[in-house]
Protein backbone atom coordinates (compact mmCIF):
# COMPACT_ATOMS: atom_id res chain seq x y z
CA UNK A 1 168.13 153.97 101.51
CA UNK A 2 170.47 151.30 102.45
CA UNK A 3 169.65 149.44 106.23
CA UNK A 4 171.72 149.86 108.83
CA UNK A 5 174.02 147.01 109.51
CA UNK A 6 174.82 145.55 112.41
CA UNK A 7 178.67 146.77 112.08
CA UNK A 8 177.30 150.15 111.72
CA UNK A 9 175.27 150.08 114.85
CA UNK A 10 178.31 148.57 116.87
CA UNK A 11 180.73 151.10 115.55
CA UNK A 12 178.01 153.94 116.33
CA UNK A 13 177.85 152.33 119.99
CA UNK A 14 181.51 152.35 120.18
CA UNK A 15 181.89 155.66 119.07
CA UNK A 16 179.13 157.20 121.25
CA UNK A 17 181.06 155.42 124.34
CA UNK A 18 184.12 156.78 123.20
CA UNK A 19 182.68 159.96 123.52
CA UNK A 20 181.20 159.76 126.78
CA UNK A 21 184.31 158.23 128.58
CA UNK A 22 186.52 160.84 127.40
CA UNK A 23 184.07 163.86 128.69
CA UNK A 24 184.08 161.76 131.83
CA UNK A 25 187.66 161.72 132.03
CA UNK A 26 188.33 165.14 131.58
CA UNK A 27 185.61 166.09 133.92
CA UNK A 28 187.54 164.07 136.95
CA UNK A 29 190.47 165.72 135.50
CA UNK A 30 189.51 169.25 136.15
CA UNK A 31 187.40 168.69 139.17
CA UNK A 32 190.73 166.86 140.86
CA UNK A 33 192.66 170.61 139.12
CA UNK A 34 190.62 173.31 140.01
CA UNK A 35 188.06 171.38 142.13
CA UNK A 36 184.26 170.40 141.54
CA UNK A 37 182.49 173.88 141.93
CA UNK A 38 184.81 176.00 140.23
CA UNK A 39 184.89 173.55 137.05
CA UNK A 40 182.05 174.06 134.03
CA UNK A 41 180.72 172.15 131.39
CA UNK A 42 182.30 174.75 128.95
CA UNK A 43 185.66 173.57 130.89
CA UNK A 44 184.95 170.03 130.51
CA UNK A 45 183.79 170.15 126.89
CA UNK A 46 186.64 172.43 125.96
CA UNK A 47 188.77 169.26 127.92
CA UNK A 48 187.26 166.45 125.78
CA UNK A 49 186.82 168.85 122.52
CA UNK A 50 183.55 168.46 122.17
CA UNK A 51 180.70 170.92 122.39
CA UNK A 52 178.85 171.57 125.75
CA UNK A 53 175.87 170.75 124.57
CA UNK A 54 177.71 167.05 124.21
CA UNK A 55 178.52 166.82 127.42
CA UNK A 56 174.93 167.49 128.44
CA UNK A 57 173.41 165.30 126.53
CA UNK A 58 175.59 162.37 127.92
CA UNK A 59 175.08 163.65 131.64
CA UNK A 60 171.99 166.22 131.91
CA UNK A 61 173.52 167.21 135.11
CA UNK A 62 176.73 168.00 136.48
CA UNK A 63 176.96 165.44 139.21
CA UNK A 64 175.88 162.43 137.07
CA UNK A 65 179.43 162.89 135.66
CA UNK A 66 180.43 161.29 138.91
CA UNK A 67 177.55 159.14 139.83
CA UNK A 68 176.33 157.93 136.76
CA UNK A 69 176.46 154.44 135.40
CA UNK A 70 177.29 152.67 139.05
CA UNK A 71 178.93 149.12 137.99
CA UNK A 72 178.14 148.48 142.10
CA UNK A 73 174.44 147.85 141.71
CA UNK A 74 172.12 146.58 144.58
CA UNK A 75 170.15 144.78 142.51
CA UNK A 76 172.87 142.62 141.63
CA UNK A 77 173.76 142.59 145.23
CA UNK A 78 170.65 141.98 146.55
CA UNK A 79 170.55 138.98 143.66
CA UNK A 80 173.94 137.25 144.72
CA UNK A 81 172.64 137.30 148.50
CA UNK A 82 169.55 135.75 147.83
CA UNK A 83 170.82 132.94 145.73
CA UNK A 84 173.34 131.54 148.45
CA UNK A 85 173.64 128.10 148.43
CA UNK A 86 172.86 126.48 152.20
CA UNK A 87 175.76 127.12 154.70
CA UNK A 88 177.28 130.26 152.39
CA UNK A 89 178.01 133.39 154.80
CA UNK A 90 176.39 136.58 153.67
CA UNK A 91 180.02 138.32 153.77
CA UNK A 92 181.78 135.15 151.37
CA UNK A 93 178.54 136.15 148.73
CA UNK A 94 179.52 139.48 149.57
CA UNK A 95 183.44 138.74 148.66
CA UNK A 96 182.38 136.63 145.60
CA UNK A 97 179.71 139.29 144.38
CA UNK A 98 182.77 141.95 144.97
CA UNK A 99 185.05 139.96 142.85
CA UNK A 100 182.82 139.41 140.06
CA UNK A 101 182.06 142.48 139.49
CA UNK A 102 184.85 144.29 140.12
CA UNK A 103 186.18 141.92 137.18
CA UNK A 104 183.66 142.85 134.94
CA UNK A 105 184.04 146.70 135.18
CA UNK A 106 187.87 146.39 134.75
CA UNK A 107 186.99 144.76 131.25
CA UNK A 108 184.27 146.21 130.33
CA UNK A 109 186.20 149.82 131.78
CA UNK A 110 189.38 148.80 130.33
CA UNK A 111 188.07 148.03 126.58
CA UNK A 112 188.54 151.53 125.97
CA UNK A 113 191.73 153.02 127.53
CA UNK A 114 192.85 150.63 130.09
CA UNK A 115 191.92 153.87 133.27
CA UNK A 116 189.07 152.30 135.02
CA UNK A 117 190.37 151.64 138.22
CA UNK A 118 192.53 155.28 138.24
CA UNK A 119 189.21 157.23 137.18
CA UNK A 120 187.70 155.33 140.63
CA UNK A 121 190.20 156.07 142.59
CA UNK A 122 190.16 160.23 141.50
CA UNK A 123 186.27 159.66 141.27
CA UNK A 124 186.50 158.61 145.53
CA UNK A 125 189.11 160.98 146.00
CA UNK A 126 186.97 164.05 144.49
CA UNK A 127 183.66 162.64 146.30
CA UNK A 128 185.59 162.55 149.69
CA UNK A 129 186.56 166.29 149.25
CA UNK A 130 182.84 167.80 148.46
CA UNK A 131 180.76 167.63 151.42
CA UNK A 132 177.63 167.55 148.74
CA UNK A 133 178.51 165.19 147.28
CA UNK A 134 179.86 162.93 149.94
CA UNK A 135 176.79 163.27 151.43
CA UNK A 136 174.99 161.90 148.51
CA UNK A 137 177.56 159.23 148.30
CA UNK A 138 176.75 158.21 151.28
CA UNK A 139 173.05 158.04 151.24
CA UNK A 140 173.19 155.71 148.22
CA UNK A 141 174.89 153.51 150.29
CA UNK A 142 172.17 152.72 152.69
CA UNK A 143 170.21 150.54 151.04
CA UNK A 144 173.26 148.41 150.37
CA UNK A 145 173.86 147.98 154.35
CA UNK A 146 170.32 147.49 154.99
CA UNK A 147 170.29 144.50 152.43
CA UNK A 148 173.44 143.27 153.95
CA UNK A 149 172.23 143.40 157.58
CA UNK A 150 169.51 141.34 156.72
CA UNK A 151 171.90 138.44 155.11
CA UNK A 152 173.88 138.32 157.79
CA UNK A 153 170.98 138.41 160.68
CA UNK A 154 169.99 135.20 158.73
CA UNK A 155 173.56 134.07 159.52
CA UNK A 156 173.60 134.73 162.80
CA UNK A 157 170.00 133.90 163.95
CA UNK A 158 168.85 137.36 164.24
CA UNK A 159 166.78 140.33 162.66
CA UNK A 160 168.64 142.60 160.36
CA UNK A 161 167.55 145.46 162.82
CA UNK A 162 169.81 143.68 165.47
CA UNK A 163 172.76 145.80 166.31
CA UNK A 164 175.24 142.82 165.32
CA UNK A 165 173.99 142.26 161.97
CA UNK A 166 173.83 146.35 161.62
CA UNK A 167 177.08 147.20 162.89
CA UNK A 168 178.90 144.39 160.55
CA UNK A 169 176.83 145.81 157.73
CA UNK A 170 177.85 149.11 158.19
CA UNK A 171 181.58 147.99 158.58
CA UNK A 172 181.80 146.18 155.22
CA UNK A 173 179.72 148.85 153.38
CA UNK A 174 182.12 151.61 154.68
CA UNK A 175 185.14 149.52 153.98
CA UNK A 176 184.17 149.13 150.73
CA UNK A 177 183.39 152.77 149.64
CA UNK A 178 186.45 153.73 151.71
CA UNK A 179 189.36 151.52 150.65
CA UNK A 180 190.06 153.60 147.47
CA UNK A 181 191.99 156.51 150.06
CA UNK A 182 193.55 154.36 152.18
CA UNK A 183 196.92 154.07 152.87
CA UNK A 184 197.30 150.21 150.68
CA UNK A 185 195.46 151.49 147.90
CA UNK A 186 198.02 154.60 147.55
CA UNK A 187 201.02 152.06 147.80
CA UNK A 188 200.01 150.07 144.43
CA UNK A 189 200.93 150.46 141.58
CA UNK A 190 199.70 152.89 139.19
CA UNK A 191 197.63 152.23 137.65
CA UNK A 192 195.91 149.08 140.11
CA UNK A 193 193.72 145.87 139.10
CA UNK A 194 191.28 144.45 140.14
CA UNK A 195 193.39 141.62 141.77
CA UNK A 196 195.39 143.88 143.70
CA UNK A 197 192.36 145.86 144.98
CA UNK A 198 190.64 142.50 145.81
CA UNK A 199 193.17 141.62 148.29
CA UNK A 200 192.20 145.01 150.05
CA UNK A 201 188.35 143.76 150.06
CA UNK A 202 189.96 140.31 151.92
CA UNK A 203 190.82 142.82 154.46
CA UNK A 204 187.20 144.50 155.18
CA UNK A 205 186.02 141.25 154.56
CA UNK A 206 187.93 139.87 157.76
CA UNK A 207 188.05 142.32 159.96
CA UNK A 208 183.75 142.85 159.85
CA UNK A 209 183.52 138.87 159.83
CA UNK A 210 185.71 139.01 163.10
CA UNK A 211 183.73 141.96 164.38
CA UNK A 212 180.59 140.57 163.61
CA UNK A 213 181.02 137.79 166.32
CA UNK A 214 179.35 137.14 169.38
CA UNK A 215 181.39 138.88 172.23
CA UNK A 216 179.58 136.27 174.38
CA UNK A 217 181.53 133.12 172.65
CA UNK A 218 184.57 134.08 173.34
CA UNK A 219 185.60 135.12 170.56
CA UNK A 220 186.92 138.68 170.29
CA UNK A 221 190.14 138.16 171.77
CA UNK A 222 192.10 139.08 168.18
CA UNK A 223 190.58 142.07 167.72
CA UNK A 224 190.70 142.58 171.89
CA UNK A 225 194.45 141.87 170.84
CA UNK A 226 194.91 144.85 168.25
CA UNK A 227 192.63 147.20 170.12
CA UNK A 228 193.26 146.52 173.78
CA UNK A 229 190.45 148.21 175.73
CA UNK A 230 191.77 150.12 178.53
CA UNK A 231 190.83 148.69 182.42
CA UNK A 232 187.91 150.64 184.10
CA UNK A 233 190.44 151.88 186.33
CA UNK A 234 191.96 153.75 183.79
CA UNK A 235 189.62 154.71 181.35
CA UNK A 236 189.10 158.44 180.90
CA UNK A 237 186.08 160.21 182.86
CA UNK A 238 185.86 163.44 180.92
């Protein structure tokens, strides 16, 4: 029996991704069609013509399809944070961590058919519109704003279990998951890159570094400026 060449293994590996990407796309496909409950894995195998016991064997259960494989890792987070050179903000690791990675997945996504950013975008969209599995999205999301909170308490001086640290934390994280459905993202072109979509992290960026300042510095008159807080006088009472 011949060995297995190193050509053979790569074209095996490229095959077997093949596979699993297109199962994945039809999956977000029919979920976004006839929505997440009401589509099965005989739909989705039937999509990628394959047979359902393919598409198990690439994601034992249903809502891996969507949560599986996370290029967004805390680890790597958590990594980029604790390696910041003296004087670097948690949120500009946070920005350069972003833009790495978000460059990495659009190659690494795009080596196949070029749909990365378009199967994130439907991926958000589907999560967003299943209160299961928004609420799962959302769980695995705390340990991201915990690590966060405690970079920027450094920053500022203060436990991560301070509400300034939290609240900023919270602001970026939620930016971040949420920027997909918002109103720029929709306006790009189809499909985006990751250049585009990095502007939009610029924008969370900058608005939780302005939040996150001290209000007794002085400086929250910019966002005072966009929001203007009503006088006492006349505030609602109900």
């Amino acid at each position: 029996m011949a060995p297995v060449t190193t050509e053979q293994v790569d074209r095996q590996q490229r095959r077997k991704r093949r596979t699993r990407q297109a199962i994945q796309t039809a999956a977000l496909e029919l979920f976004a069609e006839r929505g997440y409950r009401e589509t099965t894995i005989s739909d989705i195998a039937e999509r990628a013509d394959v047979a359902p016991r393919t598409v198990t064997v690439h994601f034992p259960a249903k809502e891996e399809l969507l949560f599986d494989a996370e290029p967004f890792a805390l680890d790597s987070l958590s990594t980029r944070l604790a390696a910041r050179e003296s004087g670097e903000p948690a949120l500009q690791a946070l920005r350069d961590w972003m833009a790495t990675t978000m460059a990495q997945a659009e190659t690494s996504g795009s080596e196949l058919d070029g749909r990365f950013w378009e199967r994130r975008a439907l991926r958000a969209h589907i999560i967003n519109t299943e209160p299961e599995l928004r609420g799962r999205a959302r769980a695995s999301y705390y340990p991201f704003e915990r690590v966060l909170a405690e970079a920027i308490g450094e920053d500022l001086g203060q436990s991560a279990n301070s509400l300034i640290p939290r609240l900023a934390a919270l602001s970026a994280v939620a930016g971040l998951r949420e920027f997909y459905e918002s109103d720029e993202a929709q306006a790009l072109a189809a499909p985006p890159n990751a250049a585009e979509l990095l502007k939009l992290v610029d924008t969370v960026i900058r608005f939780t570094r302005l939040a996150q300042m001290e209000p007794s510095e002085g400086r929250w008159s910019a966002l005072e400026a966009a929001w203007p807080w009503p006088s006492p006088a006349k505030r609602s009472t109900c």
